[in-house]
C-alpha atoms as a PDB file:
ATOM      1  CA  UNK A   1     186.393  11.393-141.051  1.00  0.00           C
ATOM      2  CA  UNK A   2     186.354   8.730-138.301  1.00  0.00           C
ATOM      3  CA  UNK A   3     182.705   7.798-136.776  1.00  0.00           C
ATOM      4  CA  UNK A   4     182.273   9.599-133.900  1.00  0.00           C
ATOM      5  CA  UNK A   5     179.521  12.002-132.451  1.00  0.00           C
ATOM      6  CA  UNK A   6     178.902  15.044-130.371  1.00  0.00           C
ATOM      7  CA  UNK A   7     177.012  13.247-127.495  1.00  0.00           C
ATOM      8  CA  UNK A   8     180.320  11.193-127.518  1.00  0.00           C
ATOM      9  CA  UNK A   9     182.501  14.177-126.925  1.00  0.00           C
ATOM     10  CA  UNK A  10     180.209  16.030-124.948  1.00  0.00           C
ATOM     11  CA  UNK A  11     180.405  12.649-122.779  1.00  0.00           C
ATOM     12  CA  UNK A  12     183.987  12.367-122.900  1.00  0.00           C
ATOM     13  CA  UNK A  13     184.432  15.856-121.857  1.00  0.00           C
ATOM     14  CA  UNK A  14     181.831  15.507-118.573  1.00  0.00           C
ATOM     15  CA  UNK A  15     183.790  12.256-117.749  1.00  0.00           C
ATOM     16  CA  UNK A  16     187.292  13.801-118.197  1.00  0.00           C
ATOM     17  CA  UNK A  17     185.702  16.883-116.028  1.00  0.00           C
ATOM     18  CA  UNK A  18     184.582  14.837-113.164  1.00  0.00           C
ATOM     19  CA  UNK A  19     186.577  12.065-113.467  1.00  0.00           C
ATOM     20  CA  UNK A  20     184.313   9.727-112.620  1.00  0.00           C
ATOM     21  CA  UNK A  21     182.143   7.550-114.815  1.00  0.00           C
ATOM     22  CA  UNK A  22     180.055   7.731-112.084  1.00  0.00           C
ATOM     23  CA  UNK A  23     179.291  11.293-111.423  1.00  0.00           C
ATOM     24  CA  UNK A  24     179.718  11.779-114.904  1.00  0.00           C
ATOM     25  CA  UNK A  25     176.213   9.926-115.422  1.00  0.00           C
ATOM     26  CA  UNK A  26     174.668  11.675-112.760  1.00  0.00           C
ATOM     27  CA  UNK A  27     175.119  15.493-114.337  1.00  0.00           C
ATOM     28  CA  UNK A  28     174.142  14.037-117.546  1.00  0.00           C
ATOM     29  CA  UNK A  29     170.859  11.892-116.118  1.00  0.00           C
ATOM     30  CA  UNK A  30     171.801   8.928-118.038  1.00  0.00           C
ATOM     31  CA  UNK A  31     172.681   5.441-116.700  1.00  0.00           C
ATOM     32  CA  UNK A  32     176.703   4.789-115.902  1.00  0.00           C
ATOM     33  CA  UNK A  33     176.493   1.875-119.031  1.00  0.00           C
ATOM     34  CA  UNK A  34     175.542   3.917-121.016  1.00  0.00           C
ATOM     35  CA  UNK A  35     178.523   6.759-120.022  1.00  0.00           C
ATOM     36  CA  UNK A  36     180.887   3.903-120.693  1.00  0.00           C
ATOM     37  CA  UNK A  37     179.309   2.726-124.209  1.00  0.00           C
ATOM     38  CA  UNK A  38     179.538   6.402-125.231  1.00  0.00           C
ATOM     39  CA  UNK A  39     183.007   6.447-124.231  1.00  0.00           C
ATOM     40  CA  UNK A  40     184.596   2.723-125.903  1.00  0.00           C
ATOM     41  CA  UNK A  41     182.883   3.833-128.843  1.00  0.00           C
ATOM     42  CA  UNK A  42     184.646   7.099-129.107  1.00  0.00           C
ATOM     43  CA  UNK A  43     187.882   4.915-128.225  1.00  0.00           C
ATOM     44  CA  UNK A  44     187.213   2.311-130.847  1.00  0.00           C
ATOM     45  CA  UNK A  45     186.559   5.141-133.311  1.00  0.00           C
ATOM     46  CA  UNK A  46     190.310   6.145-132.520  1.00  0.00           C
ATOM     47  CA  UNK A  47     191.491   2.955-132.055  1.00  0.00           C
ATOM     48  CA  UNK A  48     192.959   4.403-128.275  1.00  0.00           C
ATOM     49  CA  UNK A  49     192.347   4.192-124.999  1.00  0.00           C
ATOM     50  CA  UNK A  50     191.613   7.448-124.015  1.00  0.00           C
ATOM     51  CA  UNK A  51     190.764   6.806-120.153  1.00  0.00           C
ATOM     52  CA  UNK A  52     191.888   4.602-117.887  1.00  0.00           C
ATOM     53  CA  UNK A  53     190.737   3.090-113.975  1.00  0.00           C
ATOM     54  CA  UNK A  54     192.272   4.908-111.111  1.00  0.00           C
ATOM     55  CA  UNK A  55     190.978   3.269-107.902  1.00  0.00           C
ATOM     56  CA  UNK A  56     187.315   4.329-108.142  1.00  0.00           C
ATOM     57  CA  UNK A  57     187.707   7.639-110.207  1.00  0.00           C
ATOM     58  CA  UNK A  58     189.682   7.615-113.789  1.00  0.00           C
ATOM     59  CA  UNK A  59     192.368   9.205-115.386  1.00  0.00           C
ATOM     60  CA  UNK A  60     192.880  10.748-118.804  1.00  0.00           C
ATOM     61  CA  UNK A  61     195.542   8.839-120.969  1.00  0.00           C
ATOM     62  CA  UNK A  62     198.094  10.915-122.828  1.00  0.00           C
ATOM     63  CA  UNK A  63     195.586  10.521-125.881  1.00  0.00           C
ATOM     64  CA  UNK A  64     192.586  12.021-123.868  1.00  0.00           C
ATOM     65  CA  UNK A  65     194.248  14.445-122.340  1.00  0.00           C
ATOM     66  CA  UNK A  66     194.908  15.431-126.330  1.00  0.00           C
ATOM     67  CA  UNK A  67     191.967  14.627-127.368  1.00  0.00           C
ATOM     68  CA  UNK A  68     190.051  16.825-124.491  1.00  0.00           C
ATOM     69  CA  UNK A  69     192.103  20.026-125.222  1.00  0.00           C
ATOM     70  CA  UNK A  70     190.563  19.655-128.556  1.00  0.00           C
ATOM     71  CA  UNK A  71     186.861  18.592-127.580  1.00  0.00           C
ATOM     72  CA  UNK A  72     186.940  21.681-125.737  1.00  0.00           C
ATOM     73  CA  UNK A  73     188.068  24.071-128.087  1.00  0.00           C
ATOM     74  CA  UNK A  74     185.378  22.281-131.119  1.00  0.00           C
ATOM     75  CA  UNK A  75     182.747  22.516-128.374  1.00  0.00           C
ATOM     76  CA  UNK A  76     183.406  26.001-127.765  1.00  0.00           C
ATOM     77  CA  UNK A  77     183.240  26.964-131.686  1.00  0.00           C
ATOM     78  CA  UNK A  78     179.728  25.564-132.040  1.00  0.00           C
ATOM     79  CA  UNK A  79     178.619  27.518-129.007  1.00  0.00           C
ATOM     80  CA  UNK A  80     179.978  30.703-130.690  1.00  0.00           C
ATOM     81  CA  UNK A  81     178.385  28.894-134.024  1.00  0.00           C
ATOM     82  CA  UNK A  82     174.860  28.665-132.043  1.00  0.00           C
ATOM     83  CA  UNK A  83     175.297  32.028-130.819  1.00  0.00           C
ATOM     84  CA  UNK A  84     175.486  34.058-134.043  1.00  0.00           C
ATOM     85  CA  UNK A  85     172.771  31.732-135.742  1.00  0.00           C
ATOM     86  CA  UNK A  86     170.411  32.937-133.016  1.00  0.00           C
ATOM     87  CA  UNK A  87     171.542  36.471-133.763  1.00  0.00           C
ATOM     88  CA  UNK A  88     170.511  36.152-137.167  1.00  0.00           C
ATOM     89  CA  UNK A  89     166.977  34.977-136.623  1.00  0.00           C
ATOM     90  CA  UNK A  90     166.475  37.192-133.714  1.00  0.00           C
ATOM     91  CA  UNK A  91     165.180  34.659-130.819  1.00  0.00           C
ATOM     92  CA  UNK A  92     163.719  35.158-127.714  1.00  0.00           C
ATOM     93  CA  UNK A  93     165.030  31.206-126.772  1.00  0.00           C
ATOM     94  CA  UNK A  94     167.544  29.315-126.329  1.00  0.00           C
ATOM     95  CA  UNK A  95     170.224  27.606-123.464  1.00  0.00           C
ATOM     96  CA  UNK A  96     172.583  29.672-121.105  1.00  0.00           C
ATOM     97  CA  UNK A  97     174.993  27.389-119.708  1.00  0.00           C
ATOM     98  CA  UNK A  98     175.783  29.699-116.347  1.00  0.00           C
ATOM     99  CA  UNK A  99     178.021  29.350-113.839  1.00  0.00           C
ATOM    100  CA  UNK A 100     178.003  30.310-110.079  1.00  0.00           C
ATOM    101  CA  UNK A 101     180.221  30.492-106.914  1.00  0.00           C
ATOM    102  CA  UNK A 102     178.636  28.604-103.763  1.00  0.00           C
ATOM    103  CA  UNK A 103     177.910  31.891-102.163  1.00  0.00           C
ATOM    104  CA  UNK A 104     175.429  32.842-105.094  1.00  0.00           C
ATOM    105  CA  UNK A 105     173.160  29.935-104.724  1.00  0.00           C
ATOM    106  CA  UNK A 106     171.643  31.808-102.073  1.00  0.00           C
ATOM    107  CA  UNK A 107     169.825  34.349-104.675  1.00  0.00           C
ATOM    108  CA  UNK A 108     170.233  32.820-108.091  1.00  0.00           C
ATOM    109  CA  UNK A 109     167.534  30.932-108.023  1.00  0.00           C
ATOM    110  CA  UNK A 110     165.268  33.517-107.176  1.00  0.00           C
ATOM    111  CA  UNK A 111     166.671  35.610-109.854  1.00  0.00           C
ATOM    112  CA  UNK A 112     166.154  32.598-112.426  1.00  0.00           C
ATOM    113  CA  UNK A 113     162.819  31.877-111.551  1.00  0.00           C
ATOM    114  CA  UNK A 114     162.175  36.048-112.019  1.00  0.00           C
ATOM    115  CA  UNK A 115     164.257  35.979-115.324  1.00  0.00           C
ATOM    116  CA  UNK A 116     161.829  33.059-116.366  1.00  0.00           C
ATOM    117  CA  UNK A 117     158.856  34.833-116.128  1.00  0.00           C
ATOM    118  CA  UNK A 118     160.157  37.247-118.347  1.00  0.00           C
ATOM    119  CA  UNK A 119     161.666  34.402-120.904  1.00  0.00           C
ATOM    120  CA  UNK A 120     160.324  31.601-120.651  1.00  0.00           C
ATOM    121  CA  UNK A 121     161.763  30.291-123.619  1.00  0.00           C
ATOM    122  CA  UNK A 122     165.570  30.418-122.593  1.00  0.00           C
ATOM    123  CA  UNK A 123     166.881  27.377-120.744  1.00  0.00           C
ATOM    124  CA  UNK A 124     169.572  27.742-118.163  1.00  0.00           C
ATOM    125  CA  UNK A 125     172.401  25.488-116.856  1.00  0.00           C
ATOM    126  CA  UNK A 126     173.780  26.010-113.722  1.00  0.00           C
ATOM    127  CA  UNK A 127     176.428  24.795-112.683  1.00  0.00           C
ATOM    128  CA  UNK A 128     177.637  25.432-108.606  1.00  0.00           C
ATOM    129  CA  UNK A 129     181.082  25.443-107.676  1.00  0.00           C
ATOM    130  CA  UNK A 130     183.907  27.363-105.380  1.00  0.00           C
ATOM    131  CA  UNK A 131     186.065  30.321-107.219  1.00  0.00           C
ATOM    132  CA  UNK A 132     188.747  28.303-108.195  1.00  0.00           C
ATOM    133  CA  UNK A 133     186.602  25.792-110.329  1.00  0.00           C
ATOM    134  CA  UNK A 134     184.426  28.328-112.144  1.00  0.00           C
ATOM    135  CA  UNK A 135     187.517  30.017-113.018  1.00  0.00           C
ATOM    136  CA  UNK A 136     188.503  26.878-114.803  1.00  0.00           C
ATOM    137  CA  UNK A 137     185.093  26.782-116.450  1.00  0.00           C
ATOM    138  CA  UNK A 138     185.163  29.968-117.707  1.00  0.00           C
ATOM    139  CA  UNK A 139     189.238  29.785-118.596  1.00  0.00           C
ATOM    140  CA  UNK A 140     188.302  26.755-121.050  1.00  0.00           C
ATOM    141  CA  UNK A 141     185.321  28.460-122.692  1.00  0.00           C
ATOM    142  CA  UNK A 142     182.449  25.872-120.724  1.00  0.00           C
ATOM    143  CA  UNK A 143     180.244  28.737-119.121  1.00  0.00           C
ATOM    144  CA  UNK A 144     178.990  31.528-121.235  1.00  0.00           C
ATOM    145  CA  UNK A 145     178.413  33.535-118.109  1.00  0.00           C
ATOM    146  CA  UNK A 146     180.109  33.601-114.496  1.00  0.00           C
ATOM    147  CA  UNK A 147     178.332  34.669-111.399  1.00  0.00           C
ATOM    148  CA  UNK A 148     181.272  35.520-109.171  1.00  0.00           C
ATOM    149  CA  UNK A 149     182.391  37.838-105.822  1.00  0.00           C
ATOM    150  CA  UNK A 150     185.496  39.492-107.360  1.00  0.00           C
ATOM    151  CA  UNK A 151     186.609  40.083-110.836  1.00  0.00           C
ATOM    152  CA  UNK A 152     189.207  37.813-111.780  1.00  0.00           C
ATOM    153  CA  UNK A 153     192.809  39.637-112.469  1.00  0.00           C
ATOM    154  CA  UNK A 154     194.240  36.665-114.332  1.00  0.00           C
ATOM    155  CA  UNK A 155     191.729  36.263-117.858  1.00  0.00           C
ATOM    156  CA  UNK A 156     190.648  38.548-120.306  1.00  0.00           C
ATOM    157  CA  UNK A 157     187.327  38.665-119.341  1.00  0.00           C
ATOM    158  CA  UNK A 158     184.553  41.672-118.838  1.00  0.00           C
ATOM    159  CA  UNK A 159     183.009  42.120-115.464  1.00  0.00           C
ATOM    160  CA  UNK A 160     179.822  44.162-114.454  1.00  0.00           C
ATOM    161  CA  UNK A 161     178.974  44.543-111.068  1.00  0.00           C
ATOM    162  CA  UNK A 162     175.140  43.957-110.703  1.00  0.00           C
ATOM    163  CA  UNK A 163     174.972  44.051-106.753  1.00  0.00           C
ATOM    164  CA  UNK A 164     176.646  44.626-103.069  1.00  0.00           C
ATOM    165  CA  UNK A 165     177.994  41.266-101.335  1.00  0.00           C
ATOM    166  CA  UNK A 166     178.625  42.378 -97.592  1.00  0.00           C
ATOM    167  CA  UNK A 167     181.134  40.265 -95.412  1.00  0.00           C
ATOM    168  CA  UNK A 168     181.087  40.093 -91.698  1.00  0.00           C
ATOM    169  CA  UNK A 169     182.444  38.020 -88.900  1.00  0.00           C
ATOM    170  CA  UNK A 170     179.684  36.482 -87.501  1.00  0.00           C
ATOM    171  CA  UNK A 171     179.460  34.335 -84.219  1.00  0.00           C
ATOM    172  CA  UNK A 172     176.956  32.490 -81.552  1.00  0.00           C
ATOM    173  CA  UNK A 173     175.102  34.539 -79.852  1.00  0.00           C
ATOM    174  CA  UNK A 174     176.568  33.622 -76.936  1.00  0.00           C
ATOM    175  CA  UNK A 175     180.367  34.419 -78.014  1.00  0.00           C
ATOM    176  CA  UNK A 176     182.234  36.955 -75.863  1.00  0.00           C
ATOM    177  CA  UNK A 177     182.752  39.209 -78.578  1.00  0.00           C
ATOM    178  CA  UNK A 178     178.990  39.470 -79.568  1.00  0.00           C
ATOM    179  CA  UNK A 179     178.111  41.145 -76.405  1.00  0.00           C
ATOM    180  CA  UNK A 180     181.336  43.984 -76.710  1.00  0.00           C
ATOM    181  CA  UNK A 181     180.498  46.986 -79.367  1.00  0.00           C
ATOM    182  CA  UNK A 182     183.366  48.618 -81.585  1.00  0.00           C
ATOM    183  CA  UNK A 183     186.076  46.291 -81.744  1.00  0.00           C
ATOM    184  CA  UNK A 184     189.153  47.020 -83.091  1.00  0.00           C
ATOM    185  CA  UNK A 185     190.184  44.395 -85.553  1.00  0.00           C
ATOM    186  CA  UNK A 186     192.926  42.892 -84.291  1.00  0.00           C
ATOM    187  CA  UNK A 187     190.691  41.606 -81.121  1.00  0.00           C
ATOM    188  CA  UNK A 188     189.776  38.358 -83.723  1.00  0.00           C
ATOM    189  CA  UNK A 189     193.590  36.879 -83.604  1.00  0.00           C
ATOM    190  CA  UNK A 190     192.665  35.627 -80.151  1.00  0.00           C
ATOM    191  CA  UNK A 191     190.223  33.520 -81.324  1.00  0.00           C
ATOM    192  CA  UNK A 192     189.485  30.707 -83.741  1.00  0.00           C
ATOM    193  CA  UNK A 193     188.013  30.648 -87.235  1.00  0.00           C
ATOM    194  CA  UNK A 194     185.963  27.775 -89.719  1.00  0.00           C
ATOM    195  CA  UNK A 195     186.552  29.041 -92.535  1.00  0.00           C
ATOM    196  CA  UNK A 196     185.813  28.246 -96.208  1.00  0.00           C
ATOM    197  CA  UNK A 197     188.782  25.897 -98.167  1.00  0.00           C
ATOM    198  CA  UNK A 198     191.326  27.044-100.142  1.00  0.00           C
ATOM    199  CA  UNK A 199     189.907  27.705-103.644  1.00  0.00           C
ATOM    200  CA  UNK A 200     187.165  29.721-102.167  1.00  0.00           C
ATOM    201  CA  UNK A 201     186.321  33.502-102.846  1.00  0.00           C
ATOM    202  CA  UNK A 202     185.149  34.201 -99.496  1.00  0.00           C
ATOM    203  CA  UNK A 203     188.406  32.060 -98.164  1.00  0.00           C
ATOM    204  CA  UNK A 204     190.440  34.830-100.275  1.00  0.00           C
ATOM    205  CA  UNK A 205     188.555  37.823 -99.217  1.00  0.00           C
ATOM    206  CA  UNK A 206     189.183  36.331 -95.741  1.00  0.00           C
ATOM    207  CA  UNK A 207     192.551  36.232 -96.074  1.00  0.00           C
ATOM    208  CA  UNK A 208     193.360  39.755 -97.922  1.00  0.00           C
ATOM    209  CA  UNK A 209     191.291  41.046 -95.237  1.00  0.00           C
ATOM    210  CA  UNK A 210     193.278  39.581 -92.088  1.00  0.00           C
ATOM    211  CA  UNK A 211     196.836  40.380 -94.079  1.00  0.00           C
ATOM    212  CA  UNK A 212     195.731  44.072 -94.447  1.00  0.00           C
ATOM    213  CA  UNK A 213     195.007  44.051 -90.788  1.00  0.00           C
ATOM    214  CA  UNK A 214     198.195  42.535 -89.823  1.00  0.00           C
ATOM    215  CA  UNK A 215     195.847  39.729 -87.481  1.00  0.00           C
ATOM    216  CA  UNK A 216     197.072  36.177 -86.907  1.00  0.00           C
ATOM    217  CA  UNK A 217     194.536  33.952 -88.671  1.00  0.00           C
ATOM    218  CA  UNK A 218     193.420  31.268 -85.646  1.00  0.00           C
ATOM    219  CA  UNK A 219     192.156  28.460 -88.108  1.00  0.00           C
ATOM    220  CA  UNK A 220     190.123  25.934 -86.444  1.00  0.00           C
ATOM    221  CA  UNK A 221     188.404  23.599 -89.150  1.00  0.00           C
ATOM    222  CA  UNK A 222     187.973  23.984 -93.021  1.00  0.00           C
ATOM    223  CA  UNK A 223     184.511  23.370 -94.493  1.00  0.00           C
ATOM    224  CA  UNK A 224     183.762  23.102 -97.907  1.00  0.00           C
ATOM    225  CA  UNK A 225     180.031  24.173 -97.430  1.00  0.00           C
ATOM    226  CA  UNK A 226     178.774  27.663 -95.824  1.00  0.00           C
ATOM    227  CA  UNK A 227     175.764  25.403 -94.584  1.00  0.00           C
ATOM    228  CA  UNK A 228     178.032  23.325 -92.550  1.00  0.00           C
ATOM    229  CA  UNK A 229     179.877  26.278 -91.438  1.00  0.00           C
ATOM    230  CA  UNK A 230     176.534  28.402 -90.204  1.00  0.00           C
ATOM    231  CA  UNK A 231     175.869  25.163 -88.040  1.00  0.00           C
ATOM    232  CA  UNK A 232     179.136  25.130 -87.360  1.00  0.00           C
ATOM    233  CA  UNK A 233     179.069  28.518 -85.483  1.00  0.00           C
ATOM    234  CA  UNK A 234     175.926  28.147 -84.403  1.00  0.00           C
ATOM    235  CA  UNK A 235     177.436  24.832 -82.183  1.00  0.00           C
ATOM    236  CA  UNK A 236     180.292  26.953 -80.877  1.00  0.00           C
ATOM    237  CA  UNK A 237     182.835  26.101 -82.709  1.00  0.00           C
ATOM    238  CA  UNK A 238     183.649  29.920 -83.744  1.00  0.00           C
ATOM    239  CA  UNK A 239     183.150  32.300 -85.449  1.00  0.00           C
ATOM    240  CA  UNK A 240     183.294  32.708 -89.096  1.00  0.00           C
ATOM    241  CA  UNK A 241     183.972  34.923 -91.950  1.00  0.00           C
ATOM    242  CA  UNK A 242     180.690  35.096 -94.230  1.00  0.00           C
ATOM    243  CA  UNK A 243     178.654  37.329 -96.935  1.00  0.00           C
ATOM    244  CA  UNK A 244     175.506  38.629 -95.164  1.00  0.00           C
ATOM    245  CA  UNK A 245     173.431  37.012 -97.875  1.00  0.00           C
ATOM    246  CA  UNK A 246     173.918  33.978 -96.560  1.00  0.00           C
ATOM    247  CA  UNK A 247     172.893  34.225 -92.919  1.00  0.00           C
ATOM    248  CA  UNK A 248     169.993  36.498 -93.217  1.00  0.00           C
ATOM    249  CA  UNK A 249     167.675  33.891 -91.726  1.00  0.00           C
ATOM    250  CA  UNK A 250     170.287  33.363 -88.868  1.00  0.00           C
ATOM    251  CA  UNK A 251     170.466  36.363 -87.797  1.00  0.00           C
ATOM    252  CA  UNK A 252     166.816  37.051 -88.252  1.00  0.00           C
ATOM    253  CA  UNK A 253     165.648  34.496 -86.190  1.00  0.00           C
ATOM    254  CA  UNK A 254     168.625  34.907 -83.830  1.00  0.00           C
ATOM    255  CA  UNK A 255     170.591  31.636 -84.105  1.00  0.00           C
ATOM    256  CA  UNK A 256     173.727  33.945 -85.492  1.00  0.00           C
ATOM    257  CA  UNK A 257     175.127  37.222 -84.152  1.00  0.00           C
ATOM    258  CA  UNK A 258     177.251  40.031 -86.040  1.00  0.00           C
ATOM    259  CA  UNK A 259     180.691  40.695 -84.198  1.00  0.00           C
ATOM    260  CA  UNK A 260     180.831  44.610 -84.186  1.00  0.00           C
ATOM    261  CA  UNK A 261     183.934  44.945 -85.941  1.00  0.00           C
ATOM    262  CA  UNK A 262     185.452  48.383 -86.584  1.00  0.00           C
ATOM    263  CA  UNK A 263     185.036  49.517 -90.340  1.00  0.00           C
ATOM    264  CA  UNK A 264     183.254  46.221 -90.658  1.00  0.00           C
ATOM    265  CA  UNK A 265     180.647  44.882 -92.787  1.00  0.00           C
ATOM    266  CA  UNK A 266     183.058  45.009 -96.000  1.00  0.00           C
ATOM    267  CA  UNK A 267     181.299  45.862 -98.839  1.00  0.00           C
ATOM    268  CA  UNK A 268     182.235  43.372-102.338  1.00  0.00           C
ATOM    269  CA  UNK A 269     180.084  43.713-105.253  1.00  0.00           C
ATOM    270  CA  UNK A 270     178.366  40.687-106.915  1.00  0.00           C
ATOM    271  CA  UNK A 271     179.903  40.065-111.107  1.00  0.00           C
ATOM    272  CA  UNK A 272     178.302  39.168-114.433  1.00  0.00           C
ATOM    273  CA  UNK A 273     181.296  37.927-115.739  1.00  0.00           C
ATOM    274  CA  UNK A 274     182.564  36.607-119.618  1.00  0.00           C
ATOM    275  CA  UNK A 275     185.534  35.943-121.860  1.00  0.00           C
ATOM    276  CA  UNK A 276     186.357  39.648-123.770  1.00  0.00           C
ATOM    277  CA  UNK A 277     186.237  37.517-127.156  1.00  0.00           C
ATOM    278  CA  UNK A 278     183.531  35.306-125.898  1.00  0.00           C
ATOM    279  CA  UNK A 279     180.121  35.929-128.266  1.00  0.00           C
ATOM    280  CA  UNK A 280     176.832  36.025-126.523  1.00  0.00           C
ATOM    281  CA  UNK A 281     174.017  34.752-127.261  1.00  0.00           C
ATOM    282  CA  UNK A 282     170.454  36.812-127.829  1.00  0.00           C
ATOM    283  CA  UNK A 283     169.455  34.567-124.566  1.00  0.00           C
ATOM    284  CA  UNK A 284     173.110  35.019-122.570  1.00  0.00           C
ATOM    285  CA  UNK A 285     173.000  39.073-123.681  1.00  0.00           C
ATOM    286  CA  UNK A 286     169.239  39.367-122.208  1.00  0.00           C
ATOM    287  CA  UNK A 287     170.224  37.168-118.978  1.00  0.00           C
ATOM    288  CA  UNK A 288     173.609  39.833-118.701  1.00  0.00           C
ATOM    289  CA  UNK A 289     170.848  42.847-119.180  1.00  0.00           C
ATOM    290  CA  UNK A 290     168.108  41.516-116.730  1.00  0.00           C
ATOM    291  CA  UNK A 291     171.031  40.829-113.869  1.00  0.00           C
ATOM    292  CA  UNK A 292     172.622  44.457-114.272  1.00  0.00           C
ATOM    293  CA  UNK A 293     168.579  46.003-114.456  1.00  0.00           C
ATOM    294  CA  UNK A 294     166.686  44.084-111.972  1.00  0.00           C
ATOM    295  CA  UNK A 295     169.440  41.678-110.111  1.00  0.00           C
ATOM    296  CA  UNK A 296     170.683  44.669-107.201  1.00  0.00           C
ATOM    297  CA  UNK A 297     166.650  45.138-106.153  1.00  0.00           C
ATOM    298  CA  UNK A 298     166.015  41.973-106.573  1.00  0.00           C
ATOM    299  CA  UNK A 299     168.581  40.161-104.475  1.00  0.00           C
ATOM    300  CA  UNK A 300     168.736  43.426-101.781  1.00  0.00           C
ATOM    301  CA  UNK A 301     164.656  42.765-101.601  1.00  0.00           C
ATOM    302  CA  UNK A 302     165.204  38.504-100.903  1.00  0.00           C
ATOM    303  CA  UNK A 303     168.279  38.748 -98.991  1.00  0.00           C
END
């Protein structure tokens, strides 16, 4: 067998994810160097180049692109591997490697600090990212749980709604529709939108939402970020599509206004979310447990 290691493919695999040396060295708190040793050793070990320079971010060669389809799926196995060890001997410890949508990070870390109290032995890794990216994560096998708005239709996977995730239009304060009660629907296609990019779940929702309406979408700006977009509408720009969970100090201290919107907030549900043949860990099954418990009071109580 050819000299390689698992901190060599677990490097490989966070380079060919980000592709960037670079950013790959920031996620895994190690200096870029040593990313790149990692990664000409695992090269030399093959005797191929596996990535290659492509301006200031890389590219997979035909090799890595090989070679990462198969990182992935070995990586996977000794999760699974890790997984029904710990079920033998029973632990209360362990690592959770957990992804999120960018919505959630307005209440998951008050429900991990909570969950921590209660296990202070299991280790979490979150990873933050839109819909369309954690969907990836969790296609390849590289989350062991998915915090998500809406249960995807596309994998085999088992969803459990843990908690409500209202969506409203919300504007200034000043905004002529803020100051008009009972609007039909259709009174938003006069007016323009910043609005989450494509890839988001609360860009989707959006859009299902103005379809089913039969209301022109007036796109002003797309913004990654629903801090940017909060500030966003809070300058004027207009309004916006959002959960409630994430303007509850907003509209608390009066910066943002609901739109009165017939039939409107819309009510989603919040998703524990894994792979069907995926196996849990002791630590991933009590995380799953404590979110479908304790997560809908807890999260209704903080935002």
């Amino acid at each position: 067998m050819r000299p390689y290691t698992l901190k060599q493919m677990q490097t490989f695999i966070e380079v060919a994810r980000q592709r960037s040396v670079s950013k790959a060295a920031e996620r895994l708190f190690v200096t870029q160097p040593a990313v790149s040793m990692q990664i000409r050793q695992l090269e030399d070990a093959f005797g191929l180049p596996l990535i290659e320079p492509m301006g200031r971010n890389i590219r997979l060669t035909h090799a890595g692109e090989a070679f990462l389809t198969y990182a992935s799926a070995a990586m996977s196995q000794l999760k699974d591997l890790e997984a029904l060890m710990a079920e033998h001997v029973g632990m209360k410890q362990g690592r959770i490697d957990l992804a999120v949508v960018s919505t959630a990070k307005y209440f998951i870390p008050m429900l991990l600090v909570r969950f921590g109290r209660q296990f202070p032995g299991i280790h979490i890794q979150l990873r933050i990212d839109n819909r369309e990216n954690i969907l990836r994560l969790m296609a390849h096998n590289e989350a062991d749980l998915v915090v998500m708005g809406r249960a995807p239709g596309t994998l085999d996977c088992q969803a459990t709604a843990f908690a409500t995730n209202p969506l409203a239009i919300v504007g200034p304060p000043d905004h002529a529709l803020v100051r008009r009660k009972n609007l039909p629907f259709s009174a938003l296609g006069e007016h323009r939108l910043v609005v989450r990019e494509q890839g988001s779940g609360t860009r989707a929702a959006m859009e299902r939402l103005f379809a089913e309406h039969q209301t022109p979408l007036n796109v002003v700006m797309e913004m990654p970020s629903n801090e940017t977009i909060k500030q966003a509408v809070m300058a004027g720009m207009g309004l916006s599509f959002l959960s409630m969970r994430t303007v509850r100090h907003e509209l608390a201290s009066g910066h943002i206004a609901l739109v009165d919107i017939e039939g409107m907030p819309t009510m989603g549900n919040w998703y524990i979310t894994h792979l069907s043949h995926k196996k849990l860990s002791p630590a991933a099954t009590s995380f799953k447990a404590f979110l479908i418990e304790q997560g809908g009071p807890l999260i209704n109580s903080w935002a």
